[in-house]
Protein backbone atom coordinates (compact mmCIF):
# COMPACT_ATOMS: atom_id res chain seq x y z
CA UNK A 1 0.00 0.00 0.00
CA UNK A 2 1.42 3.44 -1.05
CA UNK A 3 1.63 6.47 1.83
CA UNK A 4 -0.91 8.38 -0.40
CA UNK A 5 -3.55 5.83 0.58
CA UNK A 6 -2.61 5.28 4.19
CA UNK A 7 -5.00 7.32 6.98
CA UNK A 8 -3.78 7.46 10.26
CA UNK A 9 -4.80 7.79 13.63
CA UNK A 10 -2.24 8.56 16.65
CA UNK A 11 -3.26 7.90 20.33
CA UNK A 12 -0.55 9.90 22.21
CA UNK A 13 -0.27 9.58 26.25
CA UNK A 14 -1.69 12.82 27.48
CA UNK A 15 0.65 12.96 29.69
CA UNK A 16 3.64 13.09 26.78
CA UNK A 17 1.41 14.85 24.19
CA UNK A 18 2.93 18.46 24.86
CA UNK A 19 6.22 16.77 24.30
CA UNK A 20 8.00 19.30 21.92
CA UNK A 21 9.95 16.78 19.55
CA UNK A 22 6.62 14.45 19.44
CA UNK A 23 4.62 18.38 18.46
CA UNK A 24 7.58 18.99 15.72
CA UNK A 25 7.42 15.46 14.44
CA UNK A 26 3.56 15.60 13.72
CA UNK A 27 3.81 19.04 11.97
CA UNK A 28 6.45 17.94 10.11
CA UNK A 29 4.92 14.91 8.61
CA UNK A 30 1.71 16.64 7.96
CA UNK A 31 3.27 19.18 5.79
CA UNK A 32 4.79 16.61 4.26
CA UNK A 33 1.64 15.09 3.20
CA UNK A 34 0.89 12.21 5.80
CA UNK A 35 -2.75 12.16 6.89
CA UNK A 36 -2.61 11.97 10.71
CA UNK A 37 -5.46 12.29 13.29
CA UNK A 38 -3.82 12.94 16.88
CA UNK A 39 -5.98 12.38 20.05
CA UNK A 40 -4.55 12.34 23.55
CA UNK A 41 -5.74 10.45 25.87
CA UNK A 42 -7.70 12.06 29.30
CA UNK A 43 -8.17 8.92 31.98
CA UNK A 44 -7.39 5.06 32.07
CA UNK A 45 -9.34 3.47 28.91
CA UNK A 46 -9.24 6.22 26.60
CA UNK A 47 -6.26 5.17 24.46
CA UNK A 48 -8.61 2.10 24.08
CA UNK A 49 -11.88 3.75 23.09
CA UNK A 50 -9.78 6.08 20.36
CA UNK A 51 -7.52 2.96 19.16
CA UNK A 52 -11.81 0.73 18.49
CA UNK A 53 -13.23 4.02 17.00
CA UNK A 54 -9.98 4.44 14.80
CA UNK A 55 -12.18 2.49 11.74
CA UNK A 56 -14.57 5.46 11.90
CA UNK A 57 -12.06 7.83 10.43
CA UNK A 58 -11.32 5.17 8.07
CA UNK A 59 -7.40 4.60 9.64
CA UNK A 60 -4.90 2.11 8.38
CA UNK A 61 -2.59 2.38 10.82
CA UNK A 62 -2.98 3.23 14.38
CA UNK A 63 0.23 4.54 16.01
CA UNK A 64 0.78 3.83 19.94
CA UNK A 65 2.37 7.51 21.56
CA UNK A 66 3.77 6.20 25.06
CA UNK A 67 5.14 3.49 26.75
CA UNK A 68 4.48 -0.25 27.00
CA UNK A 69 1.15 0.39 29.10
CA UNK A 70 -0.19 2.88 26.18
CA UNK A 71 1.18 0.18 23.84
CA UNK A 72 -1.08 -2.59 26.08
CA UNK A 73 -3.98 -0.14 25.71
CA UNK A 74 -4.07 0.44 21.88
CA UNK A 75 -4.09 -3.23 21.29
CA UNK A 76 -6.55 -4.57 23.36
CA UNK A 77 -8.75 -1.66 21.30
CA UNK A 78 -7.64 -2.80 18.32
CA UNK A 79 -8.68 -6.53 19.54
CA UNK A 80 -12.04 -5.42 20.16
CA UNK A 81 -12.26 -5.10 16.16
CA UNK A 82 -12.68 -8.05 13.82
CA UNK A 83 -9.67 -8.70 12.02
CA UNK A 84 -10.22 -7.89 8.58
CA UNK A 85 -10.86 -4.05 10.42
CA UNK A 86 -8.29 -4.02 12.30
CA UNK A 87 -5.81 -1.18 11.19
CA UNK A 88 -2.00 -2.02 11.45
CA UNK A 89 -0.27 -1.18 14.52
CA UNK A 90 2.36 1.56 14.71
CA UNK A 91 4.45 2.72 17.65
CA UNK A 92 5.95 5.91 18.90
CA UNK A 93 7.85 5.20 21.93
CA UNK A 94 7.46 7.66 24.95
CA UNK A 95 7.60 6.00 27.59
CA UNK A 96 10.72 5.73 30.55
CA UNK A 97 11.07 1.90 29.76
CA UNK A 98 9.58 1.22 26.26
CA UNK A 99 10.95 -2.54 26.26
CA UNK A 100 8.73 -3.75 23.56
CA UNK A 101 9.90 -1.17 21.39
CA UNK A 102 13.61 -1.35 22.24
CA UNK A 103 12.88 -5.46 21.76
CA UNK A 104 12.11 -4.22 17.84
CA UNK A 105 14.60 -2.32 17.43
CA UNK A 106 12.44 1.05 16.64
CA UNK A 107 13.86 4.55 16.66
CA UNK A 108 13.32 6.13 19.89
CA UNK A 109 12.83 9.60 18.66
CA UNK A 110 9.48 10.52 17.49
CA UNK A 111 10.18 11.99 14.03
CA UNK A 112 12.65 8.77 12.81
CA UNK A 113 9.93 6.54 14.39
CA UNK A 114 7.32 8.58 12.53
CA UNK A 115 9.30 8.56 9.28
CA UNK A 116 9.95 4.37 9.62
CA UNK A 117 6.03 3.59 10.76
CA UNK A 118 5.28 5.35 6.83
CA UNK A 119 8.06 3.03 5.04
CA UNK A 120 7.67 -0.32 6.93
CA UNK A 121 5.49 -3.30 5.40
CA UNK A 122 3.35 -3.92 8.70
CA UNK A 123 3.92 -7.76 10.01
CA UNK A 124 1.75 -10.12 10.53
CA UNK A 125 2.52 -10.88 15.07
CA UNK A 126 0.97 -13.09 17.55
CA UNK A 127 -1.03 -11.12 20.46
CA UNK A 128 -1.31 -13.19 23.28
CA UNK A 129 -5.19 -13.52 25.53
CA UNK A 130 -5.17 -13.81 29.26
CA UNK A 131 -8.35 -14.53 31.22
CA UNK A 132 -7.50 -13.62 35.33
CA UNK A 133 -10.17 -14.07 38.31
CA UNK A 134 -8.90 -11.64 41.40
CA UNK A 135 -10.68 -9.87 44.36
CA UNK A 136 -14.32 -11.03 42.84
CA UNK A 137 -14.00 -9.75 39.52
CA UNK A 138 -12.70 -11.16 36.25
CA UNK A 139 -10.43 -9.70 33.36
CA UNK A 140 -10.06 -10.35 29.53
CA UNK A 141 -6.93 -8.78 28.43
CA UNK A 142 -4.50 -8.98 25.51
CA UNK A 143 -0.78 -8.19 25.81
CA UNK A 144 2.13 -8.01 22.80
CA UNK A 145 4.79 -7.93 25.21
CA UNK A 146 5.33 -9.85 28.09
CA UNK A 147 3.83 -10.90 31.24
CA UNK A 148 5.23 -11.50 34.77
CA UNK A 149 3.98 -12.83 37.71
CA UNK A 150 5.34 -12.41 41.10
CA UNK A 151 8.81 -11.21 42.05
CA UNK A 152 9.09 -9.22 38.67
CA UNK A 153 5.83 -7.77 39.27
CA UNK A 154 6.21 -7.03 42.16
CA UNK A 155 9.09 -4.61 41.53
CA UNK A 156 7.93 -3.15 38.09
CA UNK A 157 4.21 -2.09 40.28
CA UNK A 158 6.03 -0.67 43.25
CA UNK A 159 8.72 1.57 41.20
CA UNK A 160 7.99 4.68 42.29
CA UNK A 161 7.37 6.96 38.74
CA UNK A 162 9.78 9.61 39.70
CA UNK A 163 12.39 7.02 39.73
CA UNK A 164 10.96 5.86 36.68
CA UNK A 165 11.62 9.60 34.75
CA UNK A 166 14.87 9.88 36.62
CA UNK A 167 16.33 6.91 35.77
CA UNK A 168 14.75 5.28 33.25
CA UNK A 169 15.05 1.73 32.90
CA UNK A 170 18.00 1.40 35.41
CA UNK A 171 14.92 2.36 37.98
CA UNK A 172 13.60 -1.22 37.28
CA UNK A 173 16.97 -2.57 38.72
CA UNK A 174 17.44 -0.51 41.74
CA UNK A 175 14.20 -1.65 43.06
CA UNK A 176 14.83 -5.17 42.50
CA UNK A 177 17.99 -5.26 43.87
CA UNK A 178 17.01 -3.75 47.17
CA UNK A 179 13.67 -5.88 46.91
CA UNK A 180 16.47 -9.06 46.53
CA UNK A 181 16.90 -9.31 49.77
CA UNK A 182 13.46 -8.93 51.25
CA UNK A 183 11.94 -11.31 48.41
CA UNK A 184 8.84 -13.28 48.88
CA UNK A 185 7.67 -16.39 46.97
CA UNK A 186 4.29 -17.26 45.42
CA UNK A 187 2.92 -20.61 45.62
CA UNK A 188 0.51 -22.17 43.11
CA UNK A 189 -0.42 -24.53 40.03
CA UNK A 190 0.93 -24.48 36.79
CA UNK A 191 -0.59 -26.66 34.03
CA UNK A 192 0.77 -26.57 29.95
CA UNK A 193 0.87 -28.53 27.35
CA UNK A 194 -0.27 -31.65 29.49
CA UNK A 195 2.69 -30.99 32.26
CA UNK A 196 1.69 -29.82 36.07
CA UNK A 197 4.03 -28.24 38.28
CA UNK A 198 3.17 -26.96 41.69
CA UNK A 199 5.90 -24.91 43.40
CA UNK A 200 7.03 -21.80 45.07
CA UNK A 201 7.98 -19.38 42.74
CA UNK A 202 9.70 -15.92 42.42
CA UNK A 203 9.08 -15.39 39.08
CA UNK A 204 6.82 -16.66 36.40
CA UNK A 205 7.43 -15.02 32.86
CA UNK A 206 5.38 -15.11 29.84
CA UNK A 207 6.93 -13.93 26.80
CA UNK A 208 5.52 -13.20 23.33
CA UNK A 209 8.78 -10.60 23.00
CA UNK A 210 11.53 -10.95 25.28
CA UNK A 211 12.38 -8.04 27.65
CA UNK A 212 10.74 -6.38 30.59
CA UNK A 213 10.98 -4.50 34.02
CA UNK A 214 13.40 -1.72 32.11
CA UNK A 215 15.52 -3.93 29.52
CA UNK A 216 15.91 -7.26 31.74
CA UNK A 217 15.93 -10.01 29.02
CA UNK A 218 13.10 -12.83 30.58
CA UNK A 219 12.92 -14.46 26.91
CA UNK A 220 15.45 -14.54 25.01
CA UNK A 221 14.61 -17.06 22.17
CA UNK A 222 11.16 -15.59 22.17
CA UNK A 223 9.74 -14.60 18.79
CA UNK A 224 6.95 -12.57 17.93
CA UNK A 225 5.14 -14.64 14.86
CA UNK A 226 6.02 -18.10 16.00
CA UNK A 227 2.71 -19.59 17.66
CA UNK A 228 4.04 -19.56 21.18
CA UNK A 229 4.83 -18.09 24.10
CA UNK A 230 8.26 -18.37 26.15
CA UNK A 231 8.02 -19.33 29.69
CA UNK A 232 9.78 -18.63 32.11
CA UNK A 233 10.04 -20.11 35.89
CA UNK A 234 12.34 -19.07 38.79
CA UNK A 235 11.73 -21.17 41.85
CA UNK A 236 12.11 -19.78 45.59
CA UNK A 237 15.48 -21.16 47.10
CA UNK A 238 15.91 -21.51 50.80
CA UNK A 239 19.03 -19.78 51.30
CA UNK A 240 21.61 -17.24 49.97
CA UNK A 241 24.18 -19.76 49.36
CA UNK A 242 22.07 -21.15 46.73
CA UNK A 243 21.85 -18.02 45.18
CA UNK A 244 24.73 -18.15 42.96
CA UNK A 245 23.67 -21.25 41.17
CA UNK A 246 19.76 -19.47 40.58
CA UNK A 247 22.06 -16.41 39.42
CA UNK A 248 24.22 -19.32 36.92
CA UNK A 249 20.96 -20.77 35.50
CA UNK A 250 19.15 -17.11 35.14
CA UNK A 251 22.28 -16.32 32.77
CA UNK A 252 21.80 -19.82 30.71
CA UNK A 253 18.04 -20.35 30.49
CA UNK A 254 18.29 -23.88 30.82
CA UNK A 255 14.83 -26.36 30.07
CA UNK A 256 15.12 -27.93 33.14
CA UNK A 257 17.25 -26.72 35.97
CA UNK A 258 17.25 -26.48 39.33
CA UNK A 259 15.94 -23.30 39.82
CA UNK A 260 15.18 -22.44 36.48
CA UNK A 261 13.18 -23.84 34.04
CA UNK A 262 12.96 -22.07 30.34
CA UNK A 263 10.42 -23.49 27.55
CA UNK A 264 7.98 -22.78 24.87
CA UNK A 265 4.28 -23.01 25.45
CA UNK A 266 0.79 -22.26 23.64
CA UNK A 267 -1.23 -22.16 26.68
CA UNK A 268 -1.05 -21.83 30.32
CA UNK A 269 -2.96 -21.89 33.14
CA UNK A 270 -2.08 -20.98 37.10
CA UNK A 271 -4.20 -21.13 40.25
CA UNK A 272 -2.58 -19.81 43.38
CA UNK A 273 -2.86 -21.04 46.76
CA UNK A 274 -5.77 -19.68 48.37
CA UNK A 275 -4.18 -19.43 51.67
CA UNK A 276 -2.11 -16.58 50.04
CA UNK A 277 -2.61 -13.41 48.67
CA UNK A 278 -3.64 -13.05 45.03
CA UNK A 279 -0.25 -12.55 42.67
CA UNK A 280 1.20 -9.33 41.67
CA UNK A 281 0.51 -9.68 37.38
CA UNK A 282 2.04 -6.88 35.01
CA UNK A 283 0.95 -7.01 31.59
CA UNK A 284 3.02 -5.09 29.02
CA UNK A 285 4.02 -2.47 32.65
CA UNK A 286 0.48 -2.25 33.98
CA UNK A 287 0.05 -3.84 37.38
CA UNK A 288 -2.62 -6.14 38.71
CA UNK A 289 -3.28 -9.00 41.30
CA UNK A 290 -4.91 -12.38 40.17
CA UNK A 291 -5.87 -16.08 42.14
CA UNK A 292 -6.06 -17.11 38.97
CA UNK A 293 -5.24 -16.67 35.05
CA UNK A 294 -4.74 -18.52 31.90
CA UNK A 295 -2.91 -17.38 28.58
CA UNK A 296 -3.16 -18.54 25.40
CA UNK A 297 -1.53 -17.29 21.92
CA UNK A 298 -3.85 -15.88 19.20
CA UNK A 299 -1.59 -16.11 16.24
CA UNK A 300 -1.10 -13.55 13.62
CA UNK A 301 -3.68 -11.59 15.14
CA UNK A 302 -2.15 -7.91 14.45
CA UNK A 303 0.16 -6.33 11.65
CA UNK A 304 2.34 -4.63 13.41
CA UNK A 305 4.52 -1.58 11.26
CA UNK A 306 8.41 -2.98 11.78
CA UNK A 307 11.93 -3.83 10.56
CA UNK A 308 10.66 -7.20 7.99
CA UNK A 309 14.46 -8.57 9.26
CA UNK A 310 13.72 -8.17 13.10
CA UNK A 311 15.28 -10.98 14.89
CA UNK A 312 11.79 -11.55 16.88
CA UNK A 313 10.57 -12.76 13.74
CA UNK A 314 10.72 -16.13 12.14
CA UNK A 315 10.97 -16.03 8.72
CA UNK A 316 7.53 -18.48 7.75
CA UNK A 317 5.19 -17.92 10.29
CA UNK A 318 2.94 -20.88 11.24
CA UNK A 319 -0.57 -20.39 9.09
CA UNK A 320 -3.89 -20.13 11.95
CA UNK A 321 -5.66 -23.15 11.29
CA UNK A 322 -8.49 -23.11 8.48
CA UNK A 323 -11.53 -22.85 11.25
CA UNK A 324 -10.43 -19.54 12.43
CA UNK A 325 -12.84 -17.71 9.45
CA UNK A 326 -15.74 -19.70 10.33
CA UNK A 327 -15.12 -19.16 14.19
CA UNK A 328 -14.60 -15.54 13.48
CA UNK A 329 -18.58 -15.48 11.55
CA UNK A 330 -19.67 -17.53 14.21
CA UNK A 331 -19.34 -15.18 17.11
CA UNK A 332 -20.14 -12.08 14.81
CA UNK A 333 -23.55 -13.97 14.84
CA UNK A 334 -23.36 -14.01 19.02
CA UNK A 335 -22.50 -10.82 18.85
CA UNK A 336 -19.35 -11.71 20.79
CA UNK A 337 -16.97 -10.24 18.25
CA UNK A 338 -16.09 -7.40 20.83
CA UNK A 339 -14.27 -9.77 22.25
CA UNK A 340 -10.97 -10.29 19.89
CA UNK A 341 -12.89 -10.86 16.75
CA UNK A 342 -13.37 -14.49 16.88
CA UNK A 343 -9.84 -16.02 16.54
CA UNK A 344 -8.82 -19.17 17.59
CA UNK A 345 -5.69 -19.68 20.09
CA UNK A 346 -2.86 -20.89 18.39
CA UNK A 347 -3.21 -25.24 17.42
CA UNK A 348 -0.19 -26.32 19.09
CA UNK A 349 3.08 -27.69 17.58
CA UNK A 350 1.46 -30.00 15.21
CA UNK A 351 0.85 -26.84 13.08
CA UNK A 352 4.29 -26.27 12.05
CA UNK A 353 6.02 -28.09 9.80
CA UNK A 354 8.47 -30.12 10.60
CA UNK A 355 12.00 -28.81 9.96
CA UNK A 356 11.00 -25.40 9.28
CA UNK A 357 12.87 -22.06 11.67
CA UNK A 358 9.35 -22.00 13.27
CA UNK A 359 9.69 -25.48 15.03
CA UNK A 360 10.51 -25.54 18.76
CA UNK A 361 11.82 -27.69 21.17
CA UNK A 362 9.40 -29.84 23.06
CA UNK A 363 9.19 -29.46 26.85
């Protein structure tokens, strides 16, 4: 598709939208002949409501203005959408972190971003669902990013966000080394891929990209069109002279270790002990607290605007299995299309074909 018949529609943080480069970059661009809407976004939800109603102004591309939690926003809008409405995803990074961006490799300053967003071939990327039960109500989410549960949670919802501005990223690491040595673990349930494991944990991670908490690298193998999800799980040890062998297996990743375990997955499920409190949950930066959730990977869900060589990107994506169309109809017909359009979760590894760059190891 040629710029001249691209539309598009920028949801910019309101609390970044007096930024002066982000002002220059938008003039800029319009006087060079890109049609861009701007809104800014008032309260929690907006970037949401403008990222659905983007169709109305008959956008192509929707471009994310913030960090990871504006990113989180715009896409679960664009979810609510059937997919053959959805307008392709751009991003304008804003934010003190922006780790899905810096994952991509996008520009950081608005105008280059701006400039790559109108040259790029949007991609075709997985967008992963999570359904969460917590404090007596229940949540429907999507995320791009990454998910963590427990100890990393716990220290990317209790930065403080003048630490945040100060120190960007780094601000991530300062709180969880002083939180180190106060940690706390989280007991519960984990079921994939027919396997159970019931532990306490410091840190489950869930990773359709692979960094988080200000540039900390959760999932490194992790790619963003593949069908799954990379998981992550760092078990409590008893005392610091362990410590240095969690630290050796953090640095490796290994499948199966003794502290670490590191594995692809299509769906997973975890239940918490209900003699605890619920788990601290970030998705994509934003902070909640769960008993329960379950994830699942809707594949090729978005077309997201980015570098076509990215390293998050395999080079022949799995196909989503010939019933998605028909499921897609059939809850237009329930009127349940609100919620994601319809898709199916990704199949599994049966799906890929055997010694292609999508297949992974088993766990």
């Amino acid at each position: 598709m040629s710029d001249i018949n691209r539309r598009y529609v920028m949801v910019v943080n309101g609390k970044s939208a007096g930024d002066p480069a982000l002002r220059a970059a938008v003039a800029k661009k319009r006087r060079a002949g890109m049609a861009l809407i701007v809104y800014a976004t008032w309260e929690a939800g907006d970037a949401a409501l403008f990222a659905e109603a983007a169709v109305d102004h008959g956008a192509t591309h929707v471009i994310a203005g913030g960090g990871d939690g504006t990113v989180n926003e715009v896409v679960n809008g664009l979810m609510r959408l059937p997919k053959e409405k959805r307008p392709a995803l751009g991003i304008v990074p804003l934010g003190s972190a922006n780790d899905f961006a810096r994952s991509l490799g996008l520009p950081l300053e608005p105008y280059a971003a701006l400039q790559k967003i109108c040259r790029w071939e949007p991609q075709p990327v997985d967008v992963v669902r999570i359904s969460a039960t917590g404090r007596g109500k229940g949540v429907d989410e999507y995320y791009l990013n990454m998910a963590t549960g427990g100890f990393g949670a716990e220290v990317t919802s209790t930065t403080p966000k003048l630490l945040k501005k100060l120190l960007g990223g780094a601000a991530y690491s300062v709180m969880g080394a002083l939180k180190t040595w106060r940690h706390r673990s989280y007991e519960g349930t984990l079921n994939w891929d027919h396997c159970e494991e019931k532990a306490a944990f410091l840190l489950v991670a869930l990773g359709n990209a692979r960094q988080s908490g200000g540039g900390q690298v959760l999932a490194p193998s992790a790619r963003i069109n593949d069908g799954y999800l990379d998981m992550l799980l760092v078990k409590d040890f008893a005392s610091f002279s362990e410590l240095p062998q969690l630290i050796r297996e953090l640095r490796e990743f290994p499948a199966r270790g003794r502290f670490v375990r590191y594995l692809p997955v299509s769906r997973l499920s975890v239940s918490t002990d209900p003699s605890h409190p619920p788990w601290p949950l970030t998705l994509d930066g934003e902070a909640h607290r769960f008993d329960a959730f379950s994830v699942e990977v809707v594949p090729l869900a978005l077309r997201l605007a980015m570098p076509a060589d990215s390293e998050l990107l395999v080079a022949t994506p799995p196909a989503a299995s010939a019933g998605d169309d028909e499921d897609s109809a059939a809850e237009d017909q329930d009127g349940r299309d609100h919620q994601g359009g319809g898709e199916t979760p990704a199949p599994g590894k049966a799906a890929q074909t055997a010694g292609s760059d999508t297949a992974r190891p088993s766990a």
